[in-house]
N, C-alpha and C. Protein backbone atom coordinates (compact mmCIF):
# COMPACT_ATOMS: atom_id res chain seq x y z
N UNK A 1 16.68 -1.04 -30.78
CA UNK A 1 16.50 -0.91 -29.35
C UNK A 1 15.69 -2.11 -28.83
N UNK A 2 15.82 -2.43 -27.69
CA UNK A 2 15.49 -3.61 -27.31
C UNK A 2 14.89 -3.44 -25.84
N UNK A 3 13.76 -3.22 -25.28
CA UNK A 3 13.21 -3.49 -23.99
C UNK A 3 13.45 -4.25 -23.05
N UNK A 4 14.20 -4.08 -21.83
CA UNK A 4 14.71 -5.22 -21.04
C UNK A 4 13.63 -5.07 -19.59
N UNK A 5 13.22 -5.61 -19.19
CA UNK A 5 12.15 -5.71 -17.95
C UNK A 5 13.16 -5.75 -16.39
N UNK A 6 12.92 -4.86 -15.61
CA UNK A 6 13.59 -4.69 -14.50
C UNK A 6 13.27 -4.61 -13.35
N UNK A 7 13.28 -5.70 -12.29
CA UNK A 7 12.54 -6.14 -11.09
C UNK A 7 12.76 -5.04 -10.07
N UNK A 8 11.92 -4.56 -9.56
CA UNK A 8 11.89 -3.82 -8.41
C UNK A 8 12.04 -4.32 -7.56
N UNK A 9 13.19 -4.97 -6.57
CA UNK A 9 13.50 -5.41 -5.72
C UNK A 9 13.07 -5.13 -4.60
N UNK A 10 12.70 -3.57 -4.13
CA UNK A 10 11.99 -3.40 -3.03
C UNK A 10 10.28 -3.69 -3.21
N UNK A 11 9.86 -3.17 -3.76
CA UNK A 11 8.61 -3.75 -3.97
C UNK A 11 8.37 -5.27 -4.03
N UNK A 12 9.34 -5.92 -5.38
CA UNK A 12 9.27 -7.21 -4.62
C UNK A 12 9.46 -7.87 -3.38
N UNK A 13 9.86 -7.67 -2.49
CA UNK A 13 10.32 -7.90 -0.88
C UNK A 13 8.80 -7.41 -0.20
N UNK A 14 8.33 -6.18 -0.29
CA UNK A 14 7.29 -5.79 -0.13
C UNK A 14 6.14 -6.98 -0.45
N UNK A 15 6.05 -7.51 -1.85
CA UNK A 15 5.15 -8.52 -2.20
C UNK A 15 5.61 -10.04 -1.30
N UNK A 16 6.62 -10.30 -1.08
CA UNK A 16 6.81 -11.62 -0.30
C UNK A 16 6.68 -11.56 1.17
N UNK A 17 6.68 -10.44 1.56
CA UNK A 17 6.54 -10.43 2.68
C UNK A 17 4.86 -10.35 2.80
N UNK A 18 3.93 -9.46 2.04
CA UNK A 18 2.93 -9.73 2.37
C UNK A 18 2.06 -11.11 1.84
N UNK A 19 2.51 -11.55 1.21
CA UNK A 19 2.54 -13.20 0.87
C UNK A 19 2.43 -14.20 1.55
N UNK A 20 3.32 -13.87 2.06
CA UNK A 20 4.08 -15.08 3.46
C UNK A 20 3.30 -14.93 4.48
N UNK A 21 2.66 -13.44 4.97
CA UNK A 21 1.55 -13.23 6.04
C UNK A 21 0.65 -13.58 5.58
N UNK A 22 0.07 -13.57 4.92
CA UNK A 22 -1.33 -13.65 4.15
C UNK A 22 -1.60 -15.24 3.65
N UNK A 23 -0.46 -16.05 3.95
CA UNK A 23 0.00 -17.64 3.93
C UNK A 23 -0.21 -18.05 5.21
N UNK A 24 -0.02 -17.26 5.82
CA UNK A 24 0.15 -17.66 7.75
C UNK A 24 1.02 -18.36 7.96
N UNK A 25 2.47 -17.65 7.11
CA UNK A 25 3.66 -18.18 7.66
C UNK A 25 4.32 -17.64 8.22
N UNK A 26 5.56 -18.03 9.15
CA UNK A 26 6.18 -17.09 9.67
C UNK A 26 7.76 -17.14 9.11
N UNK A 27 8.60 -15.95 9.20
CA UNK A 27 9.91 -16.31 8.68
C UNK A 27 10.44 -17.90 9.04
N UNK A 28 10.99 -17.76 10.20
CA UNK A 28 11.15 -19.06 10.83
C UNK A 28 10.22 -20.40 9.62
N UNK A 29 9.21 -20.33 9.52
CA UNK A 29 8.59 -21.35 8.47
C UNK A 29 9.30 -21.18 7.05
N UNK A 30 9.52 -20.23 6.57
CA UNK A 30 10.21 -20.44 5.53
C UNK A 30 11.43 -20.93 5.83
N UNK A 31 11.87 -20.52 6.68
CA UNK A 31 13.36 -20.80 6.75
C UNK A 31 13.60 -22.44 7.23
N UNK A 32 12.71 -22.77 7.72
CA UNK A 32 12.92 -24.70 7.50
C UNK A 32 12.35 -25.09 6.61
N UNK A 33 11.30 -24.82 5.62
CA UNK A 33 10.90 -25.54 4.15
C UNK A 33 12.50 -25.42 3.64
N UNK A 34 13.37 -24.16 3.64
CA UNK A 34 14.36 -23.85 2.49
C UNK A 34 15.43 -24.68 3.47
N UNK A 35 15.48 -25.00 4.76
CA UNK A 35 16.24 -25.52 5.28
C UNK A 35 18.08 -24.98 5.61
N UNK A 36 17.45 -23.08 5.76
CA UNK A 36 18.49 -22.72 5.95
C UNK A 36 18.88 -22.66 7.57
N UNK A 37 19.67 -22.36 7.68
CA UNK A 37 20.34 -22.04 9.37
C UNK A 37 20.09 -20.73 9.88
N UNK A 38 20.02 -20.01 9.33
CA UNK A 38 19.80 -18.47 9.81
C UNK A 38 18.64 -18.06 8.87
N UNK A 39 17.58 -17.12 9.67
CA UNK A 39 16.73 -16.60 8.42
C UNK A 39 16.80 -14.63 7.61
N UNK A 40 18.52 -14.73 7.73
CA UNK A 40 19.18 -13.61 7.13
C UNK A 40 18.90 -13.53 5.80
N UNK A 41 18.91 -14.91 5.27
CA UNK A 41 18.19 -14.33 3.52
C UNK A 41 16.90 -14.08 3.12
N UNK A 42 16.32 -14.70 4.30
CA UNK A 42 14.81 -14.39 4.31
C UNK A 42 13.96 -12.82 4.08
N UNK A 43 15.10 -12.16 5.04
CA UNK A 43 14.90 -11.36 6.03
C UNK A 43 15.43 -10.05 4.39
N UNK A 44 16.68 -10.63 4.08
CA UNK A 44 17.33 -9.52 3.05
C UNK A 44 15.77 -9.78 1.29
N UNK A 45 15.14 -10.79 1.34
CA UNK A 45 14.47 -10.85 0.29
C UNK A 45 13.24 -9.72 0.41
N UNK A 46 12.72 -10.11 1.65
CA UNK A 46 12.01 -9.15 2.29
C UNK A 46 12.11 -7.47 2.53
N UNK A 47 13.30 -6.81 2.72
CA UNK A 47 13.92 -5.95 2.61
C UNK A 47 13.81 -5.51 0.87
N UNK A 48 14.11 -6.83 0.18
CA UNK A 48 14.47 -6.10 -0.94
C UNK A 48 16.01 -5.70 -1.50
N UNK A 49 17.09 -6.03 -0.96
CA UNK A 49 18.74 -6.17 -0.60
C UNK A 49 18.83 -7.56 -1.27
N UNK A 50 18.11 -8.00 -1.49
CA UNK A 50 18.98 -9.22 -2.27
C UNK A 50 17.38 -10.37 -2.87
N UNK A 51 17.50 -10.99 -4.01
CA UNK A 51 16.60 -11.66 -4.75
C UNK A 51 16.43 -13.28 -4.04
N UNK A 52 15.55 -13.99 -3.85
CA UNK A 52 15.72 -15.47 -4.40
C UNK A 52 16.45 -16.14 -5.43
N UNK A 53 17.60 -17.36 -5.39
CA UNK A 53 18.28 -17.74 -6.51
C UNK A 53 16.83 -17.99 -7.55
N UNK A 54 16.92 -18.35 -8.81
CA UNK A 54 15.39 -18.85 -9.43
C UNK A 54 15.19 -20.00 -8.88
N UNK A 55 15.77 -20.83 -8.42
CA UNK A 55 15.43 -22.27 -7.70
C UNK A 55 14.71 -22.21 -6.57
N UNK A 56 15.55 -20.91 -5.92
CA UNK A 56 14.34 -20.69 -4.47
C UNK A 56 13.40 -20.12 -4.81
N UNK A 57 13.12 -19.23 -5.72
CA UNK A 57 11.82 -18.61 -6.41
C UNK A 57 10.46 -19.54 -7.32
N UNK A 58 11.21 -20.48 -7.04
CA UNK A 58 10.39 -21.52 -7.38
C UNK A 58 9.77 -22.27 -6.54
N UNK A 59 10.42 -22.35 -5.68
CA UNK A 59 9.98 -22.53 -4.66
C UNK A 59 9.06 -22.21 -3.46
N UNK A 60 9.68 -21.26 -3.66
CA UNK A 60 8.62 -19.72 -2.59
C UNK A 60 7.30 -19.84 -3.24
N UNK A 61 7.36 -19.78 -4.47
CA UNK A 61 6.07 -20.02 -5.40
C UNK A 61 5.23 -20.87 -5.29
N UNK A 62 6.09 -21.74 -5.15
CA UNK A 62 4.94 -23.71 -4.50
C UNK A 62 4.59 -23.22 -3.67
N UNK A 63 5.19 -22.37 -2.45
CA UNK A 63 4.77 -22.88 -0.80
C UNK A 63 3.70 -21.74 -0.90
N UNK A 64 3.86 -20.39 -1.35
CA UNK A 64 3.08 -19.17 -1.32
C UNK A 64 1.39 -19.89 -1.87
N UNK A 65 1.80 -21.00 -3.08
CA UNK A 65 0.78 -21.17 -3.65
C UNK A 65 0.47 -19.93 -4.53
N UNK A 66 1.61 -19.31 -5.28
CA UNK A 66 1.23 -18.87 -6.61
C UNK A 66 2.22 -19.08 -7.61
N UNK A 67 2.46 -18.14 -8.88
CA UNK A 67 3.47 -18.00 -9.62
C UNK A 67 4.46 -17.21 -9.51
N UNK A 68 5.53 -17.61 -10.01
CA UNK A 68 6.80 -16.79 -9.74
C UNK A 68 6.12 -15.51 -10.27
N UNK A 69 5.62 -15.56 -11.40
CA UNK A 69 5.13 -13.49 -11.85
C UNK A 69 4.23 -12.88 -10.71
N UNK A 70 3.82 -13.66 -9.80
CA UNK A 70 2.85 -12.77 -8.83
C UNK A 70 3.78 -12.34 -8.11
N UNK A 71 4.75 -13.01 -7.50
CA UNK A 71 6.11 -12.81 -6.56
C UNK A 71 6.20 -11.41 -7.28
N UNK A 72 7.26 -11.38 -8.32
CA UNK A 72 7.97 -10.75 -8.98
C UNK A 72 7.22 -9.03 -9.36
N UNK A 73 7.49 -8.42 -8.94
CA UNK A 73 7.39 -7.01 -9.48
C UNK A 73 8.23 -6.08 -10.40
N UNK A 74 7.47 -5.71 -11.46
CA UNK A 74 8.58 -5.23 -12.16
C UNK A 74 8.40 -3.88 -12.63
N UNK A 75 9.69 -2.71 -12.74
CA UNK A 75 9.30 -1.38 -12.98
C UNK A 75 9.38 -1.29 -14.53
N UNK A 76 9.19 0.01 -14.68
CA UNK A 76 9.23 0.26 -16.20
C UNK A 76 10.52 0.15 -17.15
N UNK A 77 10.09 -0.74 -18.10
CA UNK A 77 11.39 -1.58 -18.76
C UNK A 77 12.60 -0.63 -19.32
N UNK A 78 13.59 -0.68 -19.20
CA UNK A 78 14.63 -0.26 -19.95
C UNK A 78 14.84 -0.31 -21.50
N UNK A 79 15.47 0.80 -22.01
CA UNK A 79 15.72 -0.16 -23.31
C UNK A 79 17.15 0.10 -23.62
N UNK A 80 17.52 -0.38 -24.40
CA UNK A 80 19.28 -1.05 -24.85
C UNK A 80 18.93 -1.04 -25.98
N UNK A 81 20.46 -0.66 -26.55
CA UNK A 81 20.52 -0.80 -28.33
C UNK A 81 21.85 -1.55 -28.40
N UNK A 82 21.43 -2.47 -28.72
CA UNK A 82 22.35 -4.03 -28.75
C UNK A 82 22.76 -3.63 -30.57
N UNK A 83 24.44 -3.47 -30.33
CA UNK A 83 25.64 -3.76 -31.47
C UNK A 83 24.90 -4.57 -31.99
N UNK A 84 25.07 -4.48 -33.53
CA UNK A 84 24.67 -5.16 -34.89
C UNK A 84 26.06 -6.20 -35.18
């Protein structure tokens, strides 16, 4: 059996959003560092509906001024029994 670690997506959204306030940024600010056109992915990370690619999570991380593991929330791990 093998332990796999599994991100809580809403909670994480929960953590970036209070991040980003606590940065004194506003969506709109993220959304021209990442240099998107709409701030719909912003908005869905926040929610929790959808992740950062890892490139933007790396990112978010520079600008937040922490590490991707502070971002990241994770629930209690799964486990799998991976074929021999």
């Amino acid at each position: 059996m093998v332990r796999v670690p599994v991100i809580d997506m809403t909670a994480t959204g929960i953590n970036i959003t209070r991040m980003r306030i606590r940065a004194g940024l506003t969506v709109r600010d993220i959304q021209d560092i990442f240099g998107f056109s709409t701030p719909q992915a912003i908005y869905k990370w926040q929610r929790g509906t959808a992740m950062p690619t890892v490139d933007n999570l790396a990112v978010l991380a520079a600008v937040l001024g922490v590490k991707i593991d502070d971002i990241l929330v994770f629930q209690d791990s799964r486990q799998f029994r991976i074929p021999a």
